[in-house]
N, C-alpha and C. Protein backbone atom coordinates (compact mmCIF):
# COMPACT_ATOMS: atom_id res chain seq x y z
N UNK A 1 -0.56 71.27 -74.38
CA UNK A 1 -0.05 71.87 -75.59
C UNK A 1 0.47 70.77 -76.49
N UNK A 2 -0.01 70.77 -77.74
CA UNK A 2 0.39 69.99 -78.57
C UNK A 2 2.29 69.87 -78.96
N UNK A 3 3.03 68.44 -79.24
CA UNK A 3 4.18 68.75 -79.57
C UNK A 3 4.72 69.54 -80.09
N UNK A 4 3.73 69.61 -81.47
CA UNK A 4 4.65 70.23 -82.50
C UNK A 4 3.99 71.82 -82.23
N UNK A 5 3.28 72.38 -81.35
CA UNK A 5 3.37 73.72 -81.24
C UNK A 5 4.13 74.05 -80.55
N UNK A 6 4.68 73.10 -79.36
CA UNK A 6 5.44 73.76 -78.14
C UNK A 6 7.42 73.75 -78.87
N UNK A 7 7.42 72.93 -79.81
CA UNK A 7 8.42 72.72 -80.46
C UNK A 7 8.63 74.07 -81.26
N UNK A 8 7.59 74.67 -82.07
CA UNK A 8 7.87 75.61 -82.69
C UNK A 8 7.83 76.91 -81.81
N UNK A 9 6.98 77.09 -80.85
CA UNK A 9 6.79 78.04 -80.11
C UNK A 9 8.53 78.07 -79.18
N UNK A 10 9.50 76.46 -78.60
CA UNK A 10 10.20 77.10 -78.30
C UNK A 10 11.48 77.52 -79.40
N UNK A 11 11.47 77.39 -80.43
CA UNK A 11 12.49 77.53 -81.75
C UNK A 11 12.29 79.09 -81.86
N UNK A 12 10.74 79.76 -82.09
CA UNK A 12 10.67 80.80 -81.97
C UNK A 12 11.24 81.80 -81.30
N UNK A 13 11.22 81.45 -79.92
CA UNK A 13 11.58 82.39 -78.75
C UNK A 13 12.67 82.22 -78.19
N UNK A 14 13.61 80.87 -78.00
CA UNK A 14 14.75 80.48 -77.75
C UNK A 14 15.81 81.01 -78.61
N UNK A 15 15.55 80.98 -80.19
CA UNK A 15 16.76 80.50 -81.00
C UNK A 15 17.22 82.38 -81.35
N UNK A 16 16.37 83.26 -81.41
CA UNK A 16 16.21 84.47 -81.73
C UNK A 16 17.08 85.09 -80.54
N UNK A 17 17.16 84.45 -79.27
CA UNK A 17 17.51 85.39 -78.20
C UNK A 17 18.92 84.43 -77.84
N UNK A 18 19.02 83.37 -78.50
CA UNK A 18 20.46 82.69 -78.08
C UNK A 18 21.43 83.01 -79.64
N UNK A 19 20.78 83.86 -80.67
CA UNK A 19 21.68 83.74 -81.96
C UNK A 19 22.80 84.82 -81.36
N UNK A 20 22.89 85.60 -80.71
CA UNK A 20 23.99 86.48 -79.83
C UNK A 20 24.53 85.66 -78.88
N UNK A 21 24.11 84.79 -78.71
CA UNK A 21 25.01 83.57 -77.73
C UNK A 21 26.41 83.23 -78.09
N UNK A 22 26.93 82.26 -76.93
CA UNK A 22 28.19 81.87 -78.24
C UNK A 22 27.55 80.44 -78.61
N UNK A 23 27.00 79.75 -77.78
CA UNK A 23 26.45 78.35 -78.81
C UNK A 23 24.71 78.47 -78.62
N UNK A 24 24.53 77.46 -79.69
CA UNK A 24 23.19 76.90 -79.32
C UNK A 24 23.21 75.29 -79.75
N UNK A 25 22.69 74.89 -78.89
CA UNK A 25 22.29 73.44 -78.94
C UNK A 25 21.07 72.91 -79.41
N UNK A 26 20.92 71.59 -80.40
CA UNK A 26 20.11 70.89 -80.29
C UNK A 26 19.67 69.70 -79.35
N UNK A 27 18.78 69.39 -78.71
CA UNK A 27 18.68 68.36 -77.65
C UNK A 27 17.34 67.60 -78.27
N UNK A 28 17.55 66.54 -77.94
CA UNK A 28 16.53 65.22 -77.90
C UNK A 28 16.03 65.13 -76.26
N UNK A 29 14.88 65.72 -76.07
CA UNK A 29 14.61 65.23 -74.44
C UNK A 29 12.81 64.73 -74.45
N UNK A 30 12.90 63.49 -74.18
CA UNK A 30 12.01 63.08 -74.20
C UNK A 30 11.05 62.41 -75.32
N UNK A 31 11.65 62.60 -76.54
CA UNK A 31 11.32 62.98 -77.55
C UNK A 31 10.88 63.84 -78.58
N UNK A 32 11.60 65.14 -77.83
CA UNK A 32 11.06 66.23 -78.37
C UNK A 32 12.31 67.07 -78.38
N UNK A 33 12.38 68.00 -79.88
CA UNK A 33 13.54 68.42 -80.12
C UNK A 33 13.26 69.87 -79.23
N UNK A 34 14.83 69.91 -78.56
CA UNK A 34 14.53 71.26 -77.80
C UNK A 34 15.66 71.92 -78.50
N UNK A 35 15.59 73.36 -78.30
CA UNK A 35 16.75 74.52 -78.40
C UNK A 35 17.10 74.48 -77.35
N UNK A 36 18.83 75.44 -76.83
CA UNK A 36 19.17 75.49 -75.96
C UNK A 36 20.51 76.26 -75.93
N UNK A 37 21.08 77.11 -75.20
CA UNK A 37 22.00 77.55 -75.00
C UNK A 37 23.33 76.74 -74.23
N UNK A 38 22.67 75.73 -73.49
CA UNK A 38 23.58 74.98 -72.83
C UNK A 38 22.85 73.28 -73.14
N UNK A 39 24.14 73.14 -73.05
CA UNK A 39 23.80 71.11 -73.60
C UNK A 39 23.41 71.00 -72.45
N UNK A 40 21.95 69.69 -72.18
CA UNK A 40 21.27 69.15 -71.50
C UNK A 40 21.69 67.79 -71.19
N UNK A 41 22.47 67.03 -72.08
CA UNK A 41 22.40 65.61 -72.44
C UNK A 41 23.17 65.18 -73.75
N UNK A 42 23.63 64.11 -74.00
CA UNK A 42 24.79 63.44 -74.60
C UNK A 42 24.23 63.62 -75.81
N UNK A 43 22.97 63.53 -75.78
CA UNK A 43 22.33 63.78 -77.63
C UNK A 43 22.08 64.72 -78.29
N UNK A 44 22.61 66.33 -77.36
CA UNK A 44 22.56 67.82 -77.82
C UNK A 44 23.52 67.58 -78.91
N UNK A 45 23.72 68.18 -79.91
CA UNK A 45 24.61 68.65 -81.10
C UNK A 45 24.71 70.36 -81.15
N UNK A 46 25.83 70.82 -81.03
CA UNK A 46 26.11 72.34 -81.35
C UNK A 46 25.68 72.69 -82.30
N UNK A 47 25.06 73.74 -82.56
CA UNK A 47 24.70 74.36 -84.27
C UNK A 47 25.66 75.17 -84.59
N UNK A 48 26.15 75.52 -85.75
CA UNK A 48 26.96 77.00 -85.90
C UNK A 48 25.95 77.84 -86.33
N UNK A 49 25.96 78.88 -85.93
CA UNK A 49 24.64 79.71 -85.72
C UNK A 49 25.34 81.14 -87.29
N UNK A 50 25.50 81.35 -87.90
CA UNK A 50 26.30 82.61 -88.34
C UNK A 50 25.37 83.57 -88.36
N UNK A 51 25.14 85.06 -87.85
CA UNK A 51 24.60 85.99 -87.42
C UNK A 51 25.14 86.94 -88.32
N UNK A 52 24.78 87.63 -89.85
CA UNK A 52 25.50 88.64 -90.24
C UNK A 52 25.25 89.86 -89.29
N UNK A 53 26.41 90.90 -89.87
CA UNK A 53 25.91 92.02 -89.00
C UNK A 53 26.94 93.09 -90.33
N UNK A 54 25.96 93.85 -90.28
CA UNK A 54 26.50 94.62 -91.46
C UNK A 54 26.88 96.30 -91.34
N UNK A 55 28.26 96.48 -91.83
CA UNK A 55 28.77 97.87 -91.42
C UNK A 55 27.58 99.03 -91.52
N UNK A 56 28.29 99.75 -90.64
CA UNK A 56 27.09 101.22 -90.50
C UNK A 56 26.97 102.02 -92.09
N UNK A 57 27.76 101.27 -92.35
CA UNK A 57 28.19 102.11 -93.99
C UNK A 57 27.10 101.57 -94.98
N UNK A 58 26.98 100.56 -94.77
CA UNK A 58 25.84 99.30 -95.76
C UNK A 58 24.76 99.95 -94.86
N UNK A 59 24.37 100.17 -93.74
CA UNK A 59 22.93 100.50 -93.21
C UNK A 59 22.27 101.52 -93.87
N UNK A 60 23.77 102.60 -94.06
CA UNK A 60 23.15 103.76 -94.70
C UNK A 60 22.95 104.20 -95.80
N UNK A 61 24.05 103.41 -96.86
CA UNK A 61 23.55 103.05 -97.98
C UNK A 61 21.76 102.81 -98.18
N UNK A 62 21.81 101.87 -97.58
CA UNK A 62 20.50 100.54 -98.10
C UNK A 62 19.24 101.80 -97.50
N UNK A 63 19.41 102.63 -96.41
CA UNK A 63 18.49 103.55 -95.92
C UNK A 63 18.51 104.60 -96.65
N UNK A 64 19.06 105.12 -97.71
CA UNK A 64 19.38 106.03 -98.46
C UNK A 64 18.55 105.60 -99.68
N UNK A 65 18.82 104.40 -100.52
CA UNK A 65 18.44 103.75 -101.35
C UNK A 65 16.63 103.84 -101.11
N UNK A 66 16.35 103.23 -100.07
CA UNK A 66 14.65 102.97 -99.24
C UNK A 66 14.15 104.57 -99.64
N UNK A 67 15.08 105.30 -98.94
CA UNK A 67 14.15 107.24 -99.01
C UNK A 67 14.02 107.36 -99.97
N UNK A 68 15.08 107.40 -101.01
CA UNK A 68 14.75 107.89 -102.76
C UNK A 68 13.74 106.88 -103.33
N UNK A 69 13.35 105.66 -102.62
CA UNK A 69 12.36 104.97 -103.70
C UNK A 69 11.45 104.89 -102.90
N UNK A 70 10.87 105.40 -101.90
CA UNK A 70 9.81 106.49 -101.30
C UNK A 70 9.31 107.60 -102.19
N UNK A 71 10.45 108.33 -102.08
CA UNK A 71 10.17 109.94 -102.99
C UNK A 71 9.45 109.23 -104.08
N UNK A 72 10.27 108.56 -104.78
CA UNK A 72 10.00 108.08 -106.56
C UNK A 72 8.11 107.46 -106.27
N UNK A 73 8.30 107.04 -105.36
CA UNK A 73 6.98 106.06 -104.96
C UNK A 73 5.75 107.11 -104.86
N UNK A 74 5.80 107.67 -103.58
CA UNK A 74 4.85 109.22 -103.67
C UNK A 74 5.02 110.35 -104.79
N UNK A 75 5.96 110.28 -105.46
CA UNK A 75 5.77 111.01 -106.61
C UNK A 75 4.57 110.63 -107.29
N UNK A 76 5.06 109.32 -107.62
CA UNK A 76 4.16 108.47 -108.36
C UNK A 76 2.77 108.06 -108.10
N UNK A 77 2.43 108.04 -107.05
CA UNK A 77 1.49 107.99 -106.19
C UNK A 77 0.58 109.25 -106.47
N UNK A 78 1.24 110.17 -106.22
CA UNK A 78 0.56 111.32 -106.44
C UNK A 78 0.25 111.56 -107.67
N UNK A 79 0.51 111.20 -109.00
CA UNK A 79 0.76 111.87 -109.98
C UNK A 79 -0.64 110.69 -110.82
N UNK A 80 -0.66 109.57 -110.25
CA UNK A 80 -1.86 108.45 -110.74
C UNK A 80 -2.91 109.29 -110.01
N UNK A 81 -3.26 109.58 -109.31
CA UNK A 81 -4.54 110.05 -108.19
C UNK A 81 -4.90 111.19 -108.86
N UNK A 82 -4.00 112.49 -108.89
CA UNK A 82 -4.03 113.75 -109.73
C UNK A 82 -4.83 113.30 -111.58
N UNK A 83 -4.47 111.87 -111.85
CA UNK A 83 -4.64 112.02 -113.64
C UNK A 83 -5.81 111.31 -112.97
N UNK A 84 -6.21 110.16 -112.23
CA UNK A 84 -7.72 109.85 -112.00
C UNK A 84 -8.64 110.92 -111.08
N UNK A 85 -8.54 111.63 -110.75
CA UNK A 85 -9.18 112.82 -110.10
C UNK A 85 -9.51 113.89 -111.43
N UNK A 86 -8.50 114.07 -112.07
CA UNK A 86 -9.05 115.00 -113.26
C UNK A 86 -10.18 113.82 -114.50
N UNK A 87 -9.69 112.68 -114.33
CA UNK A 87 -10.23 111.90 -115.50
C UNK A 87 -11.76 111.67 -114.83
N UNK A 88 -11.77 112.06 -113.24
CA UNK A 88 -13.29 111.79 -112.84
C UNK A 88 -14.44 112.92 -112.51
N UNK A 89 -13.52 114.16 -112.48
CA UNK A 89 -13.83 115.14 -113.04
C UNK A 89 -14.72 115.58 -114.19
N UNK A 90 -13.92 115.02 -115.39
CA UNK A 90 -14.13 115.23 -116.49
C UNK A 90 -15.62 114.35 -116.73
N UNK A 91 -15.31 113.23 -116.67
CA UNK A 91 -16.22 112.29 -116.58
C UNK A 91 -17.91 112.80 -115.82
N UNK A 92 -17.47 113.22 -115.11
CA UNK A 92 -19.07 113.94 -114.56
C UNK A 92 -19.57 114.91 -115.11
N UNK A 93 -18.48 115.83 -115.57
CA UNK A 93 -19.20 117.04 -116.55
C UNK A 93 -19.87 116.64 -117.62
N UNK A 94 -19.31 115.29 -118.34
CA UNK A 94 -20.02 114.70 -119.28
C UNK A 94 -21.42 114.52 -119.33
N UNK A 95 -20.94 113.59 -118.12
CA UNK A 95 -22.21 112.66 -117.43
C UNK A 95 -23.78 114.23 -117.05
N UNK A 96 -23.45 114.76 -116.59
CA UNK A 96 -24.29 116.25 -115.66
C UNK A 96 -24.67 116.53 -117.22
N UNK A 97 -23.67 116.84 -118.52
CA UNK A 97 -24.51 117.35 -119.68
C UNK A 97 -25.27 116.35 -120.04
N UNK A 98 -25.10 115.19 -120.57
CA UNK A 98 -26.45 114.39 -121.10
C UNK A 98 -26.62 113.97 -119.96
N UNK A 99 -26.68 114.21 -118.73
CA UNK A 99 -28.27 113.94 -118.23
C UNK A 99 -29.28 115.20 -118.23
N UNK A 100 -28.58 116.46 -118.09
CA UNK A 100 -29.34 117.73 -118.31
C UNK A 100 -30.46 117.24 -119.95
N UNK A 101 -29.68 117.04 -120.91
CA UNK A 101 -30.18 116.77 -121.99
C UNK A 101 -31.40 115.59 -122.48
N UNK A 102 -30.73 114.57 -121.68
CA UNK A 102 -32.16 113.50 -121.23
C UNK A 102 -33.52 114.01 -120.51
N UNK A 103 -33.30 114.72 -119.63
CA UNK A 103 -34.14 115.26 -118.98
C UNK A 103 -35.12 116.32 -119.68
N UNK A 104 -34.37 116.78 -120.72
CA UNK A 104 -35.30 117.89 -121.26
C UNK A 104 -35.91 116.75 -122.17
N UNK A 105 -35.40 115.61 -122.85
CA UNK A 105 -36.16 114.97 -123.68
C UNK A 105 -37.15 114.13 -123.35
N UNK A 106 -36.80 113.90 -121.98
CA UNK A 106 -38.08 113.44 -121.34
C UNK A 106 -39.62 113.73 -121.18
N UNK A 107 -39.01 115.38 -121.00
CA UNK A 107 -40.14 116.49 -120.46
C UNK A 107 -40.69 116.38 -121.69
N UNK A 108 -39.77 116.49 -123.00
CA UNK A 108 -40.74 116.96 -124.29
C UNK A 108 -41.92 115.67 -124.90
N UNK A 109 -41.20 113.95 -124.23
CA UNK A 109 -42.01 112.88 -125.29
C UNK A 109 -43.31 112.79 -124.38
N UNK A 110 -42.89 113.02 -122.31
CA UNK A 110 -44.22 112.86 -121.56
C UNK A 110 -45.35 114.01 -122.26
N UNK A 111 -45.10 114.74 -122.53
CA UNK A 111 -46.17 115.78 -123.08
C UNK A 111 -46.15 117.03 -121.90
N UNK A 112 -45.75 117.11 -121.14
CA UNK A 112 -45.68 117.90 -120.08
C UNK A 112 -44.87 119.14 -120.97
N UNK A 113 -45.56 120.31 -120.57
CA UNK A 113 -44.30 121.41 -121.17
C UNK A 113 -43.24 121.19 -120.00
N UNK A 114 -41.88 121.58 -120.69
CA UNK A 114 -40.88 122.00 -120.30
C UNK A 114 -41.59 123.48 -118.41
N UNK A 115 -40.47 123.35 -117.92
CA UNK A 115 -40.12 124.38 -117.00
C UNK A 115 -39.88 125.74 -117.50
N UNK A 116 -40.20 126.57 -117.26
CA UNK A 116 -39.60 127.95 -118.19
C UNK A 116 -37.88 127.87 -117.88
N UNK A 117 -36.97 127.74 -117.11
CA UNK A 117 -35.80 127.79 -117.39
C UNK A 117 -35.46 126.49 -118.29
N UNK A 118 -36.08 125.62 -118.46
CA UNK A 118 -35.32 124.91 -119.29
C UNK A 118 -36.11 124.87 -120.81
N UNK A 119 -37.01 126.16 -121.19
CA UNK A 119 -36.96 126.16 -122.69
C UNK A 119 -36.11 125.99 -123.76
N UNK A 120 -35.20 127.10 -123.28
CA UNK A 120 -34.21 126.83 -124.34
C UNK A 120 -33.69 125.84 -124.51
N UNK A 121 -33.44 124.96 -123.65
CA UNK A 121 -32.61 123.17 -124.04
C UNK A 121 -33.44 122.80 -124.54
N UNK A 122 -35.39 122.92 -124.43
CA UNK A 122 -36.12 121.92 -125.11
C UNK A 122 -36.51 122.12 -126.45
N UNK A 123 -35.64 123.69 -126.79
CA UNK A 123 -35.78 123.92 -128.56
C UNK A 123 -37.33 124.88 -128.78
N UNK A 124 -37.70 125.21 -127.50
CA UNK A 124 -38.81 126.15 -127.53
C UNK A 124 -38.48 128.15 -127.41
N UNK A 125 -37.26 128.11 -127.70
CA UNK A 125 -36.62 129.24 -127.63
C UNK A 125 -36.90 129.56 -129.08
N UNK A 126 -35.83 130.81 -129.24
CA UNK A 126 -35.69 131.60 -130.16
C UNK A 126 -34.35 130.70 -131.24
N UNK A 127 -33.24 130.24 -130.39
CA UNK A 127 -32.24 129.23 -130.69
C UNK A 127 -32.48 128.60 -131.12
N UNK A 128 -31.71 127.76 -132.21
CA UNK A 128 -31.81 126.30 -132.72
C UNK A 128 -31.35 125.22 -131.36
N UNK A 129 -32.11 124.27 -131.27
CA UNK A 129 -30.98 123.60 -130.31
C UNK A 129 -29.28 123.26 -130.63
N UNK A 130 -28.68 122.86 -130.03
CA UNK A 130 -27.22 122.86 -130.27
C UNK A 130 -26.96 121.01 -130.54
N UNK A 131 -26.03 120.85 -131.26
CA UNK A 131 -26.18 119.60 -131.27
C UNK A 131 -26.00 118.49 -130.52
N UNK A 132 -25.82 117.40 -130.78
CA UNK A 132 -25.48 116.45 -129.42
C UNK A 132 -24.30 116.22 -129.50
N UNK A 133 -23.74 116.20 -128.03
CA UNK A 133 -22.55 115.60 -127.74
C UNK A 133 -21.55 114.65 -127.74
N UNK A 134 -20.96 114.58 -128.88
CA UNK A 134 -20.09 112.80 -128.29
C UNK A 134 -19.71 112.09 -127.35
N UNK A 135 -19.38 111.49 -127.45
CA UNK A 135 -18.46 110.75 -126.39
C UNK A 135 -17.18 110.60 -126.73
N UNK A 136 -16.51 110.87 -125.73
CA UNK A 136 -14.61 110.55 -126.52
C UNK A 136 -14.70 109.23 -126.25
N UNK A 137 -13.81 108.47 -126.47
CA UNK A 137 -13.09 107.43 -126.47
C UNK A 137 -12.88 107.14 -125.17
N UNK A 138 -12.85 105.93 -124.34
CA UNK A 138 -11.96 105.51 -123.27
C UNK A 138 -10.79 106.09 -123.27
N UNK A 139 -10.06 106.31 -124.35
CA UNK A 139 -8.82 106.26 -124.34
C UNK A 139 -8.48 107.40 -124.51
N UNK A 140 -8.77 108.24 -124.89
CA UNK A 140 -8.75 110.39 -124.93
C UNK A 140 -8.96 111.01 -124.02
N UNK A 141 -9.58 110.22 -122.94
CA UNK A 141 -10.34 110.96 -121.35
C UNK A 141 -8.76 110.80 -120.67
N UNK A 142 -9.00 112.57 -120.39
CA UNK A 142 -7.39 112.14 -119.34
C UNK A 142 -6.11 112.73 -119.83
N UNK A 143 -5.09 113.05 -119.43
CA UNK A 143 -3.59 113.14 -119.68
C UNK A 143 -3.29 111.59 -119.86
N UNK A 144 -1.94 111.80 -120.42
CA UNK A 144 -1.19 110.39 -120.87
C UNK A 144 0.36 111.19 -120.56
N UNK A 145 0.72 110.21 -120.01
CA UNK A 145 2.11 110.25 -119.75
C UNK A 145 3.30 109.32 -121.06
């Protein structure tokens, strides 16, 4: 195992389970810095370790705070999905009319007659055809908050 992994690997696992200790030590052994709960050797140095620990009162605060900006979060969450679900909605009904409408203009330039249900779109009815459809805007598709 390389130094500097076994160095970090023991900082990892040592220092986490000695911060409830009452000391921890640094040691020089061998040339390699160790952690430690108990001095090894004249070249350990004590660390002061400070460990907050915070009243049950602050836990529940700060867990109180977390739920309401959950709620606010899935509100919100929900309420983007709901305006792109209707905006993709919309968007296909568009899309389904001019392609219905392409399609009949297709039928009419190949020379092929039309289908009998789709006379009337191809202006072989009794009807005038109806006119063509716009397009809204990017920016009209949709609710706005």
């Amino acid at each position: 195992m390389k130094p500097r992994a076994f160095i970090t690997l023991l900082v990892s696992t040592v220092i986490p389970c000695a911060a409830g200790a009452e000391a921890v030590f640094r040691c020089l052994e061998n040339g390699r810095m160790v952690f430690t709960d108990t001095a090894t050797g004249l070249s350990c140095q004590r660390l002061d370790l400070k460990v907050y620990q915070p009243d049950s009162g602050e836990i529940t605060r700060q867990q109180d705070q977390l739920d309401a900006w959950k709620d606010r979060r899935d509100e919100e969450v929900s309420r983007i999905l709901d305006r792109e679900a209707a905006a993709r909605t919309q968007r296909q009904q568009v899309e389904s009319r001019a392609l219905g409408r392409s399609r009949v203009r297709d039928e009419m330039s190949s020379g092929h007659p039309p289908s009998r249900r789709n006379r009337h779109q191809a202006g072989h009815g009794t009807k005038a055809p109806s006119p063509e459809p716009t397009m809204p805007a990017p920016d009209m598709i949709g609710p706005r908050d």
